[in-house]
Protein backbone atom coordinates (compact mmCIF):
# COMPACT_ATOMS: atom_id res chain seq x y z
CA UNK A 1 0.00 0.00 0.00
CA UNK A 2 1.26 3.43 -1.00
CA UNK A 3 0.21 6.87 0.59
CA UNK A 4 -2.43 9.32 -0.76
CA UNK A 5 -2.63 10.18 -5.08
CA UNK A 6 0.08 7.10 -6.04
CA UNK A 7 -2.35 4.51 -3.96
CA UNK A 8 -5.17 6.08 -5.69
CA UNK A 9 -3.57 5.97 -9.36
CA UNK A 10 -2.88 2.45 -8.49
CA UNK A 11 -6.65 1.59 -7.46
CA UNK A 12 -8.23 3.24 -10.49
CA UNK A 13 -5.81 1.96 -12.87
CA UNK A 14 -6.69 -1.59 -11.12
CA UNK A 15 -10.41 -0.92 -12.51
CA UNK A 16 -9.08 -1.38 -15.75
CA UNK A 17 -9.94 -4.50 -17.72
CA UNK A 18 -7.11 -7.21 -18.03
CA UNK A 19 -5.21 -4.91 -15.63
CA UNK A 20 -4.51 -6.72 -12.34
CA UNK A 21 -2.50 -5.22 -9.06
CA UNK A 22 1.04 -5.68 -10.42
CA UNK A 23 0.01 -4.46 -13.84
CA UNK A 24 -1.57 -1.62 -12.29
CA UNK A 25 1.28 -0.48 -10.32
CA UNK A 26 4.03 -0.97 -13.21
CA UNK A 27 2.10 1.76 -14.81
CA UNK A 28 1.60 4.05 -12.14
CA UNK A 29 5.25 4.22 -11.91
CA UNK A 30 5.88 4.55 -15.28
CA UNK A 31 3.59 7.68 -15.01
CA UNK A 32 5.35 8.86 -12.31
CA UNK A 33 8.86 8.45 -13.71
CA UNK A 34 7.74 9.41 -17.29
CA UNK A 35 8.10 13.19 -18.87
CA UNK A 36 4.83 15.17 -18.08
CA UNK A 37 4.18 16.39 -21.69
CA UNK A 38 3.94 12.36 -21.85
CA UNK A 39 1.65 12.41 -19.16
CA UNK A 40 -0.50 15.51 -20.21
CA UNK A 41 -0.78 14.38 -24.02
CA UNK A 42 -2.06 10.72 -22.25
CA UNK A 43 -4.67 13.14 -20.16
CA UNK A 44 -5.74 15.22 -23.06
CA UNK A 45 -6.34 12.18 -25.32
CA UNK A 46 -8.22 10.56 -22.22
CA UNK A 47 -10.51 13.75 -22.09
CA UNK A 48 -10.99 14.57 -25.85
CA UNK A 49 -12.15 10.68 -26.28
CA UNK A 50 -14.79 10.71 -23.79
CA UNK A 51 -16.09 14.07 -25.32
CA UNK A 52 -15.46 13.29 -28.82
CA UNK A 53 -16.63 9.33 -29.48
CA UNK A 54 -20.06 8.34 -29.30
CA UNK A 55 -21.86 5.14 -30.99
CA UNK A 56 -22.99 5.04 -34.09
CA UNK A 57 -27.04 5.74 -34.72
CA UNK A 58 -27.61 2.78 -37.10
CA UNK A 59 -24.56 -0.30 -35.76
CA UNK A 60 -23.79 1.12 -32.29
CA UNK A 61 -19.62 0.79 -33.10
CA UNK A 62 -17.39 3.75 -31.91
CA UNK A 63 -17.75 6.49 -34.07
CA UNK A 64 -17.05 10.29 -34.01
CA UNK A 65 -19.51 11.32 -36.03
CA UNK A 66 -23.51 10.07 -36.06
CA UNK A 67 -22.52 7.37 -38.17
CA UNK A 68 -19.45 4.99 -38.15
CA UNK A 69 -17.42 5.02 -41.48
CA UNK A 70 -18.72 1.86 -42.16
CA UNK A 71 -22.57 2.53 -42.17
CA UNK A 72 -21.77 5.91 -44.31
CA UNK A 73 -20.00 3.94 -47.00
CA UNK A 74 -22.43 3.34 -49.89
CA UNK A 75 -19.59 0.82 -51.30
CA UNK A 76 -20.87 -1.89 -48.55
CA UNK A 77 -23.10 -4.48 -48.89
CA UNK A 78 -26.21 -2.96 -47.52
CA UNK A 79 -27.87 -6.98 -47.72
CA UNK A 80 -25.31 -8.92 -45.55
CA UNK A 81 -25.21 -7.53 -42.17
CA UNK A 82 -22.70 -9.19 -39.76
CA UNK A 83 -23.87 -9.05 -35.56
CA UNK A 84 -20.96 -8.90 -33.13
CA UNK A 85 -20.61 -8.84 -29.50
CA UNK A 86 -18.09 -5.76 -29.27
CA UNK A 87 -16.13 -3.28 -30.59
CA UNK A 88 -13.48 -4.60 -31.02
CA UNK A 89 -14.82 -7.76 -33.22
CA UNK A 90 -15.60 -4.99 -36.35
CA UNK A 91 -11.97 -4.42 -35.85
CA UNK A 92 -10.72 -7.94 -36.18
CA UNK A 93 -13.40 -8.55 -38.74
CA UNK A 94 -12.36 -6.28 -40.95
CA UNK A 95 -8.07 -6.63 -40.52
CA UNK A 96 -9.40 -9.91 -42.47
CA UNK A 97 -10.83 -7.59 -45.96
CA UNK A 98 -13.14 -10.74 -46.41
CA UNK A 99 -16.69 -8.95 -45.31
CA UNK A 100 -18.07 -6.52 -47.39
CA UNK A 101 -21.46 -5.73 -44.97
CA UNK A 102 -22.47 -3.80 -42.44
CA UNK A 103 -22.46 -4.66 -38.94
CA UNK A 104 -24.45 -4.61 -35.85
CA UNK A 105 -22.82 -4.57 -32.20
CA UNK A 106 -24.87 -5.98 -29.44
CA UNK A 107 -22.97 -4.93 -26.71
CA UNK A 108 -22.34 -8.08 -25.11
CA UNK A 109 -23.60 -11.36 -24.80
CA UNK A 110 -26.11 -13.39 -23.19
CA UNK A 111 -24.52 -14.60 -19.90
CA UNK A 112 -27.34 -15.31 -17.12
CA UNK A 113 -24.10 -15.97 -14.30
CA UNK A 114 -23.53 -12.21 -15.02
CA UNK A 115 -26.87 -11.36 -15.27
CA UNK A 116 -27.10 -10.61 -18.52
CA UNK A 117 -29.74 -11.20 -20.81
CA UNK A 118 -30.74 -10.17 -23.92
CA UNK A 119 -32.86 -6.79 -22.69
CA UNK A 120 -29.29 -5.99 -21.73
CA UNK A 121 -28.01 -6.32 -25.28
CA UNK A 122 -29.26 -4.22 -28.64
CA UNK A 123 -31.23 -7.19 -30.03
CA UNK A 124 -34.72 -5.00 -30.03
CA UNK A 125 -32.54 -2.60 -32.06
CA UNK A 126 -31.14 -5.85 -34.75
CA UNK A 127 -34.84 -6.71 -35.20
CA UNK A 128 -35.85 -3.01 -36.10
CA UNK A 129 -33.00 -2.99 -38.45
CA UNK A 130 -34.35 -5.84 -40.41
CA UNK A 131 -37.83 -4.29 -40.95
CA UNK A 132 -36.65 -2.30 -44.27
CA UNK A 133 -36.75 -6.00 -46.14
CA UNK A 134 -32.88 -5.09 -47.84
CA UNK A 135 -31.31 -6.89 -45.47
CA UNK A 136 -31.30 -10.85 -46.70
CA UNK A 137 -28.67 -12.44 -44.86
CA UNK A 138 -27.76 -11.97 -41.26
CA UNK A 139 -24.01 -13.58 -40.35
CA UNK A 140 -23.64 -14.55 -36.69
CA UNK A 141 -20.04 -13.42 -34.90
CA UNK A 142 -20.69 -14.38 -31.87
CA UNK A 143 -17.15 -15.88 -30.05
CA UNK A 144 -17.09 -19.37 -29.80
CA UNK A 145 -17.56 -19.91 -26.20
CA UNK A 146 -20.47 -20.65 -23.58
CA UNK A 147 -21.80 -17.00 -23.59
CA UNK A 148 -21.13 -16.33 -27.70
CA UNK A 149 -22.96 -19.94 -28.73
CA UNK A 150 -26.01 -18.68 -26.51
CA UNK A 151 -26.44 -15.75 -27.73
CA UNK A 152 -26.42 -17.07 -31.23
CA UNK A 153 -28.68 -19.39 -30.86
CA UNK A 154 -30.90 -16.89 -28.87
CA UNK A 155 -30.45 -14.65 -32.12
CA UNK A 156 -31.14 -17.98 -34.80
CA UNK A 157 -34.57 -18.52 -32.82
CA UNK A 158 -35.08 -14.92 -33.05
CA UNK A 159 -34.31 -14.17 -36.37
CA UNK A 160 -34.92 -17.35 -38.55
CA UNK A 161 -39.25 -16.94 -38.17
CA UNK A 162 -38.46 -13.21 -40.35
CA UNK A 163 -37.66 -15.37 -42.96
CA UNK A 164 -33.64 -14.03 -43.40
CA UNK A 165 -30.80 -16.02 -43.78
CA UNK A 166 -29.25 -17.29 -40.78
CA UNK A 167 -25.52 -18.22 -40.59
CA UNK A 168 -22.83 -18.61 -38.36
CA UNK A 169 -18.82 -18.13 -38.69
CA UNK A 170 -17.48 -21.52 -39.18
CA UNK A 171 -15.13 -23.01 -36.45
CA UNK A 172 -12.67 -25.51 -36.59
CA UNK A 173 -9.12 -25.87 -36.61
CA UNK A 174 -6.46 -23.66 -36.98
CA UNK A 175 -4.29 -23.03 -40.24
CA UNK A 176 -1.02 -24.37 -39.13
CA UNK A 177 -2.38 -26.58 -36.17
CA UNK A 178 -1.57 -30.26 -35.16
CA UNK A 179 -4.31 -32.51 -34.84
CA UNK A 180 -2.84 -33.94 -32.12
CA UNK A 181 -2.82 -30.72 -30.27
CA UNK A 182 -6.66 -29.91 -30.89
CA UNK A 183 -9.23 -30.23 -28.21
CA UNK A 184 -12.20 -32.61 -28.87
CA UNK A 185 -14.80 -29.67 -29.29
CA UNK A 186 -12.43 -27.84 -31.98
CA UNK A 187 -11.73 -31.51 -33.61
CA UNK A 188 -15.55 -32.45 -33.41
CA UNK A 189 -16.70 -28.64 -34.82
CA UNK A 190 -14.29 -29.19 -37.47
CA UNK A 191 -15.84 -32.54 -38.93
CA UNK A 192 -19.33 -30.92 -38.52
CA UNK A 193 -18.43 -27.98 -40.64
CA UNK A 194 -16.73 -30.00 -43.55
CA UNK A 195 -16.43 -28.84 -46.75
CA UNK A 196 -15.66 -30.23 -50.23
CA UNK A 197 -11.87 -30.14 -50.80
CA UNK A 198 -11.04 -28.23 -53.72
């Protein structure tokens, strides 16, 4: 425990996610030790971010304007539309250059041990989405775990009675993997989702 402002650095750095005690207190002495221009520009950006990002009107990603980039470019597929749990999956999403769409981020998925269902996600805003009859396919990009695979299958039961294509990302193994190496659930998704070789 350290006295006063450098205890308090520590605890709200701690807040932080993926930031535990030790993590939290290497970087409250880097901020300590480090130039304060450093420090102010870090402060500035911290305070301009807050006042400057909002979510977009239509997807609900980051944006700085009413719309993200994405849901103002008339180049994208305005048919496919691609539902995420965060932020940050748009990002990884499209590092890949392989989806054309648009997106929708729910903010979150179902996880009842959290107590989160889906009133707590944007799933009444998907479903209003859908009601201008362009959209035709919906891709679910949900993660791969417990709380992703309920949520898409929430969503499937949801979404399929519209009438809309319903799909998932495939799952499998990894390019460059060793069979040997792969858990049964990987090894078993990856026989289910089969394709034709080439």
């Amino acid at each position: 425990m350290y006295e006063g402002v450098v205890q308090d650095l520590i605890d709200e750095l701690g807040r932080l996610p993926g930031v535990g005690p030790k993590s939290a207190q290497r970087i409250a002495f880097h901020l300590l030790q480090a130039d304060p221009a450093d420090v102010r520009r870090l402060s500035d950006v911290l305070v301009e971010v807050k006042a400057k990002v909002r979510f977009c009107a239509t997807c609900f990603n980051v944006s700085e304007a009413e719309q993200c980039r994405i849901c103002a470019d008339p180049r994208r597929d305005p048919t496919t539309l691609c539902v995420v749990e965060e932020y940050k999956d748009v990002v990884a999403i499209e590092r890949t250059r392989e989806f054309k769409g648009r997106y929708h981020v729910l903010g979150g998925a179902i996880s009842p041990i959290d107590g989160i269902g889906p009133d707590q996600l944007r799933v009444r805003e998907l479903v209003a989405r859908l009601s201008d009859d362009q959209i035709g396919e919906i891709i679910l990009a949900t993660d791969p775990n417990l709380e992703g695979e309920a949520t898409a299958t929430y969503l499937t039961r949801q979404l399929r009675p519209l009438g809309l294509r319903v799909t998932r990302l495939a799952s499998g193994l990894p390019v460059g993997g060793d069979l040997e190496y792969a858990d049964e659930v990987t090894l078993g998704r990856a026989f289910v989702g089969r394709q034709a070789a080439p």
